[in-house]
N, C-alpha and C. Protein backbone atom coordinates (compact mmCIF):
# COMPACT_ATOMS: atom_id res chain seq x y z
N UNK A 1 0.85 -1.19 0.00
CA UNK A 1 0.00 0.00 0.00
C UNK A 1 0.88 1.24 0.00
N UNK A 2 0.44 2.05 -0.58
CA UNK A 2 1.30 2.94 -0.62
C UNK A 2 0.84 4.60 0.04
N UNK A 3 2.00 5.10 0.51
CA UNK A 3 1.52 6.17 1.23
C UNK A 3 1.42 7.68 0.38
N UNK A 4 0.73 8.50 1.29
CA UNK A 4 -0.17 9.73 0.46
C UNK A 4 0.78 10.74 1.21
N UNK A 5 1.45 11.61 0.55
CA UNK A 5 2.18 13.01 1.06
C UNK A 5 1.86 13.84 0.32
N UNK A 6 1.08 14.37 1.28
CA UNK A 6 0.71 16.11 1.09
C UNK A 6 1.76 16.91 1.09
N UNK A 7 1.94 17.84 -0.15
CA UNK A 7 2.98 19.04 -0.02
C UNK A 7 3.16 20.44 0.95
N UNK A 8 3.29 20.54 2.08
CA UNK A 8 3.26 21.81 2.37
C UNK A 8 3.52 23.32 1.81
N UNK A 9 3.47 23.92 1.82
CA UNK A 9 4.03 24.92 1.18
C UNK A 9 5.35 25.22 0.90
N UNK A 10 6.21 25.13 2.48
CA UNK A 10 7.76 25.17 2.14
C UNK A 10 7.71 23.74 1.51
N UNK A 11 7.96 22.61 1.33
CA UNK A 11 8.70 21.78 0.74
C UNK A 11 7.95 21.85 -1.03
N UNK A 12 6.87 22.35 -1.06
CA UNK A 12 6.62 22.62 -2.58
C UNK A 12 7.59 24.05 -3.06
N UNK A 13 7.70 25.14 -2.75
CA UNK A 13 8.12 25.95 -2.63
C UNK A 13 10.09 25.63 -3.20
N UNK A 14 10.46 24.83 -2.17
CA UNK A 14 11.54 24.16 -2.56
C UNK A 14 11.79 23.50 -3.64
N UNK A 15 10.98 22.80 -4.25
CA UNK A 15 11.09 22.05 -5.01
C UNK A 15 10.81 22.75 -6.34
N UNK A 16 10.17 23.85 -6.54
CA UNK A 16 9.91 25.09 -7.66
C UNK A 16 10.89 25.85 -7.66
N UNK A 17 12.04 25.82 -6.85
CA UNK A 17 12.60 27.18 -6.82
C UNK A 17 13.58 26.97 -7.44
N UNK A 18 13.86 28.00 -8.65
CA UNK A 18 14.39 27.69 -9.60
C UNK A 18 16.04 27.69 -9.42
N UNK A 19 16.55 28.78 -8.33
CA UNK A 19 18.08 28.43 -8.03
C UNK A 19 18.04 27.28 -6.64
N UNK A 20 18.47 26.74 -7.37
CA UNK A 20 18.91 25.51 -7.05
C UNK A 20 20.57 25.00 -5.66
N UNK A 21 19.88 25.07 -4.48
CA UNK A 21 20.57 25.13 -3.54
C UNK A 21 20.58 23.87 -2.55
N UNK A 22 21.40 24.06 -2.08
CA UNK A 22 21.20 22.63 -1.64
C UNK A 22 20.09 21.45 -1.20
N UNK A 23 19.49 22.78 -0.33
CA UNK A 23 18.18 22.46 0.17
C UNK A 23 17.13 21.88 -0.77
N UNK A 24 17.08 22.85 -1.62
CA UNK A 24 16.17 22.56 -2.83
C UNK A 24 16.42 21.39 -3.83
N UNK A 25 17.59 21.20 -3.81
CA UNK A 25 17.91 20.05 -4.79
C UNK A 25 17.99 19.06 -3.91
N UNK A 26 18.16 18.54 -2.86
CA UNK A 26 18.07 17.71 -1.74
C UNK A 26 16.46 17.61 -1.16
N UNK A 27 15.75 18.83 -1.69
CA UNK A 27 14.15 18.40 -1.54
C UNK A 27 13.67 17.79 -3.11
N UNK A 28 13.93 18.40 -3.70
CA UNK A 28 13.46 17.86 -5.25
C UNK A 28 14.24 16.04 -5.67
N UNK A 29 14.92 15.78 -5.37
CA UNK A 29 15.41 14.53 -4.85
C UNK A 29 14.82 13.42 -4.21
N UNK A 30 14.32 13.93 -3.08
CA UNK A 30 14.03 13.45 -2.21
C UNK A 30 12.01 13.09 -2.71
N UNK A 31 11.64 14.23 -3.39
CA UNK A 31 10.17 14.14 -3.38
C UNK A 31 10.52 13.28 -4.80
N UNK A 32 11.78 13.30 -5.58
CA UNK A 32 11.58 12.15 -7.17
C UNK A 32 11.60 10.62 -6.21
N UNK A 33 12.23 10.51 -5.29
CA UNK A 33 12.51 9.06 -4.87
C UNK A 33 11.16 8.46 -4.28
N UNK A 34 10.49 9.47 -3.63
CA UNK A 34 9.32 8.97 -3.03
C UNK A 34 7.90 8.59 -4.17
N UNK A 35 8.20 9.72 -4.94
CA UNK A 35 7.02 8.87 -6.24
C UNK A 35 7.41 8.11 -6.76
N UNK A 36 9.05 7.45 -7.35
CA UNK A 36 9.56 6.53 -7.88
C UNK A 36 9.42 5.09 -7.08
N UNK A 37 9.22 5.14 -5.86
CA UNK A 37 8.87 4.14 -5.05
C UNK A 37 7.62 3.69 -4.49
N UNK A 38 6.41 4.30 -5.47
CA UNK A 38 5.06 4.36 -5.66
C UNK A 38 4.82 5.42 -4.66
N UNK A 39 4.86 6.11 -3.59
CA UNK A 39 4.33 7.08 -3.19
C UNK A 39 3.36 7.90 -4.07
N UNK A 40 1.87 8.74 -3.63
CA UNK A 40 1.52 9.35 -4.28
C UNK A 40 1.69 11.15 -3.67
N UNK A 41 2.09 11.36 -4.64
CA UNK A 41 2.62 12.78 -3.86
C UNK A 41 1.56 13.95 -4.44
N UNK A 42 0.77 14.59 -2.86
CA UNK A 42 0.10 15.49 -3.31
C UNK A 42 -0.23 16.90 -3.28
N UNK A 43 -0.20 17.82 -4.19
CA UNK A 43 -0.41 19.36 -4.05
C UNK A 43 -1.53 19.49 -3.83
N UNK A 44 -1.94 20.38 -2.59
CA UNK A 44 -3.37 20.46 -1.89
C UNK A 44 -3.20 22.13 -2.83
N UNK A 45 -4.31 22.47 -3.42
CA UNK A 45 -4.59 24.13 -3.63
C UNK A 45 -4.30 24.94 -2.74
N UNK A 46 -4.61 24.55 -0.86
CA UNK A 46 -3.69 25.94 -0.64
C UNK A 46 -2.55 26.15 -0.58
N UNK A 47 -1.45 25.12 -0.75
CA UNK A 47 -0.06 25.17 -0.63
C UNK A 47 0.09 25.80 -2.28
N UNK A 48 -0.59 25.20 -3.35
CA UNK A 48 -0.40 26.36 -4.39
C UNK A 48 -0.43 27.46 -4.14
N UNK A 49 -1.68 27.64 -3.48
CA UNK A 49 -1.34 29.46 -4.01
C UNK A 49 -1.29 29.95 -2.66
N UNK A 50 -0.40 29.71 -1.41
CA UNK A 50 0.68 29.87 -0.57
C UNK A 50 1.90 30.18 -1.60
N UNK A 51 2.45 29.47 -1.78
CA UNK A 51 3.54 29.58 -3.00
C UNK A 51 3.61 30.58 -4.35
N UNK A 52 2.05 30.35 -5.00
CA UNK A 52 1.97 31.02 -6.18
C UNK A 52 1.90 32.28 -5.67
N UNK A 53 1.21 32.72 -4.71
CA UNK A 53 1.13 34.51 -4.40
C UNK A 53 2.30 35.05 -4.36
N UNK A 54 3.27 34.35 -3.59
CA UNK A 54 4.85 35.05 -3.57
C UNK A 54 5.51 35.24 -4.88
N UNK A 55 4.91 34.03 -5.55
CA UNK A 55 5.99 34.42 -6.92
C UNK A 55 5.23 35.26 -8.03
N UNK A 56 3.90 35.55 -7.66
CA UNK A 56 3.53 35.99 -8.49
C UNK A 56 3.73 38.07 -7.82
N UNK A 57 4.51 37.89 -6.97
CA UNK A 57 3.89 39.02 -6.33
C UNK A 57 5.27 39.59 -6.41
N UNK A 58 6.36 38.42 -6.29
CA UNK A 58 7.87 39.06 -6.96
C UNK A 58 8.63 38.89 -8.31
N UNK A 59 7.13 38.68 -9.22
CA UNK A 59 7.16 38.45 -10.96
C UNK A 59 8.59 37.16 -10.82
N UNK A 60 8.56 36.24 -10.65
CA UNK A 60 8.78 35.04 -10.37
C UNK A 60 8.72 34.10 -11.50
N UNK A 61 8.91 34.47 -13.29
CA UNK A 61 8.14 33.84 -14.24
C UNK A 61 8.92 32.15 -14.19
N UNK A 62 10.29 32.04 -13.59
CA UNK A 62 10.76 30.87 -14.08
C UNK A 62 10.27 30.01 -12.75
N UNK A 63 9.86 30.59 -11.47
CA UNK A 63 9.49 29.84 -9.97
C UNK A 63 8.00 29.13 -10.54
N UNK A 64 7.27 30.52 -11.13
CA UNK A 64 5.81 30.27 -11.77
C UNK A 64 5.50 28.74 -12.78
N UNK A 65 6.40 29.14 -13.74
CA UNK A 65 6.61 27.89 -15.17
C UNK A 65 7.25 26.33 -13.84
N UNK A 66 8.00 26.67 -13.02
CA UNK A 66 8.10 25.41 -12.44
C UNK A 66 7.26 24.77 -11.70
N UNK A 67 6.47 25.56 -10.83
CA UNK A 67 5.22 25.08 -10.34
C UNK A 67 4.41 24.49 -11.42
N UNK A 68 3.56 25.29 -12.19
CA UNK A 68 2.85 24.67 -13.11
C UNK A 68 3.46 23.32 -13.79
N UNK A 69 4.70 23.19 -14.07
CA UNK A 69 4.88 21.92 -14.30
C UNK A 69 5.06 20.84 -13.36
N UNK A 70 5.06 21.23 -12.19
CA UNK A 70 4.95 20.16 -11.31
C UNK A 70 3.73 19.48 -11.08
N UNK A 71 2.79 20.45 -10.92
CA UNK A 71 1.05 20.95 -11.01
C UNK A 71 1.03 19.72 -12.11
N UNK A 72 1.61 19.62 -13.09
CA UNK A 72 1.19 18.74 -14.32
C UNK A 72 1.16 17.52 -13.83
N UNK A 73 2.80 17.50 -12.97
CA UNK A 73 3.01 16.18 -12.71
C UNK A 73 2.51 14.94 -11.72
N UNK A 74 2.37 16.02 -10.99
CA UNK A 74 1.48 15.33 -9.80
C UNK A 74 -0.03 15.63 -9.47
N UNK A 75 -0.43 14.89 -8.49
CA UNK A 75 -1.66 14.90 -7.80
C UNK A 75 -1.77 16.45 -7.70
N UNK A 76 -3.11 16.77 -8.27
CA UNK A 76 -3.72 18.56 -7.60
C UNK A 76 -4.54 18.27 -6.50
N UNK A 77 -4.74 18.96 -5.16
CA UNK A 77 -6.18 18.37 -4.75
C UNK A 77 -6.99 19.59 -4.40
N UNK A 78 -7.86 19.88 -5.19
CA UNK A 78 -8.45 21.26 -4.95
C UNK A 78 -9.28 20.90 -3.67
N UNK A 79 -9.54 22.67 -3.33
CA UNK A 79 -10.45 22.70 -2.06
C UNK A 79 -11.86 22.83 -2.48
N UNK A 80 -12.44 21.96 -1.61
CA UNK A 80 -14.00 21.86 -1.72
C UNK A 80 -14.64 22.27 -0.12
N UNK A 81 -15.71 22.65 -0.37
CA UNK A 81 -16.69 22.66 0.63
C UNK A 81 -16.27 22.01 1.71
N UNK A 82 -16.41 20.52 1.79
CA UNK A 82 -16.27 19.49 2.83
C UNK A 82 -14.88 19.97 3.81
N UNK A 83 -13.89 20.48 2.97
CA UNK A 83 -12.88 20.74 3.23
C UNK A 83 -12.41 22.40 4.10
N UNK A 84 -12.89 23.02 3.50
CA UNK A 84 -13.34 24.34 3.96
C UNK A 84 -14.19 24.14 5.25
N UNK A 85 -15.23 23.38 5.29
CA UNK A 85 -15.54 23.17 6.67
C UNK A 85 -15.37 22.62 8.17
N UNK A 86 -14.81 21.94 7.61
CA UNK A 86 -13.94 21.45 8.51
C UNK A 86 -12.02 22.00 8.44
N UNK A 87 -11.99 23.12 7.83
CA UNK A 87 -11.16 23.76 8.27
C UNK A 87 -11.23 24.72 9.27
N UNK A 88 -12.37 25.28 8.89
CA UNK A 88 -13.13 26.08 10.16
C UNK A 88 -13.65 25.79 11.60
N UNK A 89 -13.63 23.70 11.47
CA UNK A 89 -14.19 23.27 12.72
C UNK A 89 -12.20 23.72 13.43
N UNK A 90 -11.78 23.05 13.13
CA UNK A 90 -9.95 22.85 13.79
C UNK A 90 -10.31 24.36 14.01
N UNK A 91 -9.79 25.66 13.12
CA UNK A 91 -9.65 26.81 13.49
C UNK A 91 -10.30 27.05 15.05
N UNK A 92 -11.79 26.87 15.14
CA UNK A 92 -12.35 27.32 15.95
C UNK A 92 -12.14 26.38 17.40
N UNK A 93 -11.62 24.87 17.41
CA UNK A 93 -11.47 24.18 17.93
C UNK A 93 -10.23 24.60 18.45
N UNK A 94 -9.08 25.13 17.90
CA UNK A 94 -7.98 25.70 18.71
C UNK A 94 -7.92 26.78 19.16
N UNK A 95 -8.73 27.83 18.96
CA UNK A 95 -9.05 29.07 19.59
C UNK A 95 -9.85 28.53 21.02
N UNK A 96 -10.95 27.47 20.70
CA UNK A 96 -11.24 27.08 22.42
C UNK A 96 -10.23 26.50 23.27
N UNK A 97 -9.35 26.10 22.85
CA UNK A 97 -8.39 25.20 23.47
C UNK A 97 -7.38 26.52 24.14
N UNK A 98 -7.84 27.46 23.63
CA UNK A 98 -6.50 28.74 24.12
C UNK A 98 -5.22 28.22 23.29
N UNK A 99 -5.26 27.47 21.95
CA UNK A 99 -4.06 27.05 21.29
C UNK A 99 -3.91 27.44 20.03
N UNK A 100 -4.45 28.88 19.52
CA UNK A 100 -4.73 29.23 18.09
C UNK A 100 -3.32 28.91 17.13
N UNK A 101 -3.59 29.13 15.99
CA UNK A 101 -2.29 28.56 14.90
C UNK A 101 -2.01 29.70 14.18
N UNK A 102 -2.74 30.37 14.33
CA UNK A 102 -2.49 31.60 13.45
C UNK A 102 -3.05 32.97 13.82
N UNK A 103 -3.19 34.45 13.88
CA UNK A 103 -3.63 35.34 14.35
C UNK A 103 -5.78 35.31 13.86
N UNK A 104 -6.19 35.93 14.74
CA UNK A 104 -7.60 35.95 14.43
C UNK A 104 -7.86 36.00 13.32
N UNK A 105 -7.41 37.06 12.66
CA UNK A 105 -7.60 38.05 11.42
C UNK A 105 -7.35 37.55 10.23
N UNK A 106 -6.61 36.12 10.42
CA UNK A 106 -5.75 35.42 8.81
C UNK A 106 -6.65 34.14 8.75
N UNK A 107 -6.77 33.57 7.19
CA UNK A 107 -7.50 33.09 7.28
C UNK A 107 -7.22 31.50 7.64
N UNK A 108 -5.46 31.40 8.25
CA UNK A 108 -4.87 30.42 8.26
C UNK A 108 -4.67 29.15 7.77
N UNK A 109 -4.38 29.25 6.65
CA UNK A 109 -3.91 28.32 5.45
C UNK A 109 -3.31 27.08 6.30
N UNK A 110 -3.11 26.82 7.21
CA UNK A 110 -2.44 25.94 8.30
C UNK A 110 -3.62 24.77 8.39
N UNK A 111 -4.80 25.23 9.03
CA UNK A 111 -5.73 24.46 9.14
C UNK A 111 -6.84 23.93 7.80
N UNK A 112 -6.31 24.80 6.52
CA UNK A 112 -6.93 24.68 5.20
C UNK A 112 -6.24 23.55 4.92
N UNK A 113 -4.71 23.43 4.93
CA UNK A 113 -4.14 22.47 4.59
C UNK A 113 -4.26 21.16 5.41
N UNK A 114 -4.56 21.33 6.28
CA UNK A 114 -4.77 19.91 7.33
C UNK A 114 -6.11 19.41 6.86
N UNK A 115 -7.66 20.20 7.54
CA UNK A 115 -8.62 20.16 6.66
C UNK A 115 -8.64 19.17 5.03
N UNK A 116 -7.47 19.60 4.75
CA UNK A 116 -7.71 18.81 3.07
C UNK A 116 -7.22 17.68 3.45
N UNK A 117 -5.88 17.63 4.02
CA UNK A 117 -5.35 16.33 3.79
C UNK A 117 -6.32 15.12 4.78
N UNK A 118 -7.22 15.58 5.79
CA UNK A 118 -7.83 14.83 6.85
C UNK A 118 -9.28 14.26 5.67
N UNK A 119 -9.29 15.19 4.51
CA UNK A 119 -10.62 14.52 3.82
C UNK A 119 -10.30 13.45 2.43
N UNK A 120 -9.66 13.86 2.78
CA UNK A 120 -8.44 12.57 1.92
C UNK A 120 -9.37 11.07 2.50
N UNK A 121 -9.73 10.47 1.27
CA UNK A 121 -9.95 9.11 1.59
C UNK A 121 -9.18 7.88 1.60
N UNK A 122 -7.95 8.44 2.34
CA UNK A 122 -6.67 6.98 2.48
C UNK A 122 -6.39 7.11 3.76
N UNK A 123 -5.40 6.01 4.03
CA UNK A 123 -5.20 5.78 5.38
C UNK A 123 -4.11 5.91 5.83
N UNK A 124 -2.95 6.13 4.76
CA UNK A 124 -1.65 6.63 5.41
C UNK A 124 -1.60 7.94 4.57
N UNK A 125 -1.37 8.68 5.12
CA UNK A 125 -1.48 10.43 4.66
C UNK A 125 -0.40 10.96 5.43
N UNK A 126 0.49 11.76 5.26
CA UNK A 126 1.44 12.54 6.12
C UNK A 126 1.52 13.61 4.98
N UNK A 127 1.58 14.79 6.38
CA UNK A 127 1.83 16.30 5.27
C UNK A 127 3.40 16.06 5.36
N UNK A 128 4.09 16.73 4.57
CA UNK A 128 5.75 16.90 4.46
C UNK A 128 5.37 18.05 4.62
N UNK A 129 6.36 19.12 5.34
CA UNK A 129 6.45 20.23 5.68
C UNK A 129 7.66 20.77 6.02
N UNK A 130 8.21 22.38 6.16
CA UNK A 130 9.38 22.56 7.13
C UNK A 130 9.08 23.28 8.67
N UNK A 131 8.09 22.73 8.65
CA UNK A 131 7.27 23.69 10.28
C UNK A 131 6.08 22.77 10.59
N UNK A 132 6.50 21.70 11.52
CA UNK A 132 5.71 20.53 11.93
C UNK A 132 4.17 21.18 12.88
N UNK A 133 4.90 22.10 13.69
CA UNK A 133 4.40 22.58 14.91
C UNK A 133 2.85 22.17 14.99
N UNK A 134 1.92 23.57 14.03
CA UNK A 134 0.64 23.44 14.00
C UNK A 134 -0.19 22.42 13.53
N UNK A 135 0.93 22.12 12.60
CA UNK A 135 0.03 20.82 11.88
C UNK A 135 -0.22 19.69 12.63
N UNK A 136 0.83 19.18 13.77
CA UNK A 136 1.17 17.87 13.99
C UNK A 136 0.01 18.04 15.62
N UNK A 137 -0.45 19.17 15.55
CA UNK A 137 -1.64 19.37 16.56
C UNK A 137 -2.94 18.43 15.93
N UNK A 138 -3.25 18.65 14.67
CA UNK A 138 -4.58 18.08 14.00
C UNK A 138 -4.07 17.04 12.99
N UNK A 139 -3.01 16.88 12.47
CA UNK A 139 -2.95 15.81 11.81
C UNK A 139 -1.46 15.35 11.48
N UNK A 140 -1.19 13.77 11.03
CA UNK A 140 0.54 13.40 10.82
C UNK A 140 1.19 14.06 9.73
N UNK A 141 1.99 15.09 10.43
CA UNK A 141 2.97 15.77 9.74
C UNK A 141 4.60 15.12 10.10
N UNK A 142 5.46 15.27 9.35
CA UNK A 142 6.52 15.24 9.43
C UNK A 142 7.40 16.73 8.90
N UNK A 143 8.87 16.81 9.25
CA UNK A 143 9.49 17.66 8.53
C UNK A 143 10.26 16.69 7.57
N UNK A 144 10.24 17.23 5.80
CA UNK A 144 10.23 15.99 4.67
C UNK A 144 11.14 15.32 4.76
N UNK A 145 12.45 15.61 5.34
CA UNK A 145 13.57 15.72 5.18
C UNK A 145 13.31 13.90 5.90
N UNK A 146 12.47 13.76 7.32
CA UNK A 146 12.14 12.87 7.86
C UNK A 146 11.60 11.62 7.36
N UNK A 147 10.47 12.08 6.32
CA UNK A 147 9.41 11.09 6.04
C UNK A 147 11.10 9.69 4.78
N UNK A 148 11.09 8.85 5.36
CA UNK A 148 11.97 7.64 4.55
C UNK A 148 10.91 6.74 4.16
N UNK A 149 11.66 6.34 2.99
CA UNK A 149 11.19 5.11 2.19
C UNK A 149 10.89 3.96 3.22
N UNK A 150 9.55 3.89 2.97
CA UNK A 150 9.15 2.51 3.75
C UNK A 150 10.22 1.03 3.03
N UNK A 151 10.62 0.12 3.78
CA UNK A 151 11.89 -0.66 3.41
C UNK A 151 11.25 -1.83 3.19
């Protein structure tokens, strides 16, 4: 069976960015080995356009053209309703807890992205991320660098 990784924003981000640094080529690496070993690797919409706003906002055309071709390559998983709502249950569920993830006022893409990956109909799901913190409150995150080839 094979496992489901959600892209966070930084490790998609990494993997688009067109100068090529260690990090980035040691993430882009790392995310070819995991689909080469059946993994299904997936871009949730808000980690797109987490990502796409920056590059579109610092005219970014070669960060832009790399996303979209990744976009080609892999899993998209747009946001729906189901998803959106229960992004809003977590949001409001950590504000009672006195444990918010993000300021009142934002619409915290944190719990959009969990939200999606929790409506995911599989059973091994882990977000890859570089900031475990909030996520690993509502759902299995790792930092990517972590998540290894099942042996």
């Amino acid at each position: 069976m094979s496992r489901v990784i959600i892209l966070d924003s930084g490790p998609l981000g990494l993997v688009t960015n067109p100068k090529l640094s260690v990090e980035s080529i040691a993430c882009a690496q790392w995310l070819q080995a995991q689909v080469m070993s059946g993994n299904r690797a997936i871009i949730p919409e808000i980690a797109d356009y987490e990502v796409r706003r920056e590059l579109l906002r610092a005219c970014k055309i070669e960060g832009l053209a790399r996303l979209d071709d990744l976009i080609n390559l892999l899993e998209y998983l747009p946001l729906t309703t189901v998803a959106m709502r229960q992004a809003a249950k977590f949001w409001a569920q950590a504000r009672q807890q006195g444990q918010p993830t993000a300021g009142d006022k934002t619409i915290d893409g944190d719990m959009i992205l969990v939200a999606q990956a929790m409506t995911l109909e599989a059973s091994d799901v882990i977000i890859a991320t570089t900031n475990v913190g909030h996520l690993s409150r509502f759902a299995v995150a790792e930092l990517w660098q972590n998540i290894v080839l099942a042996s």
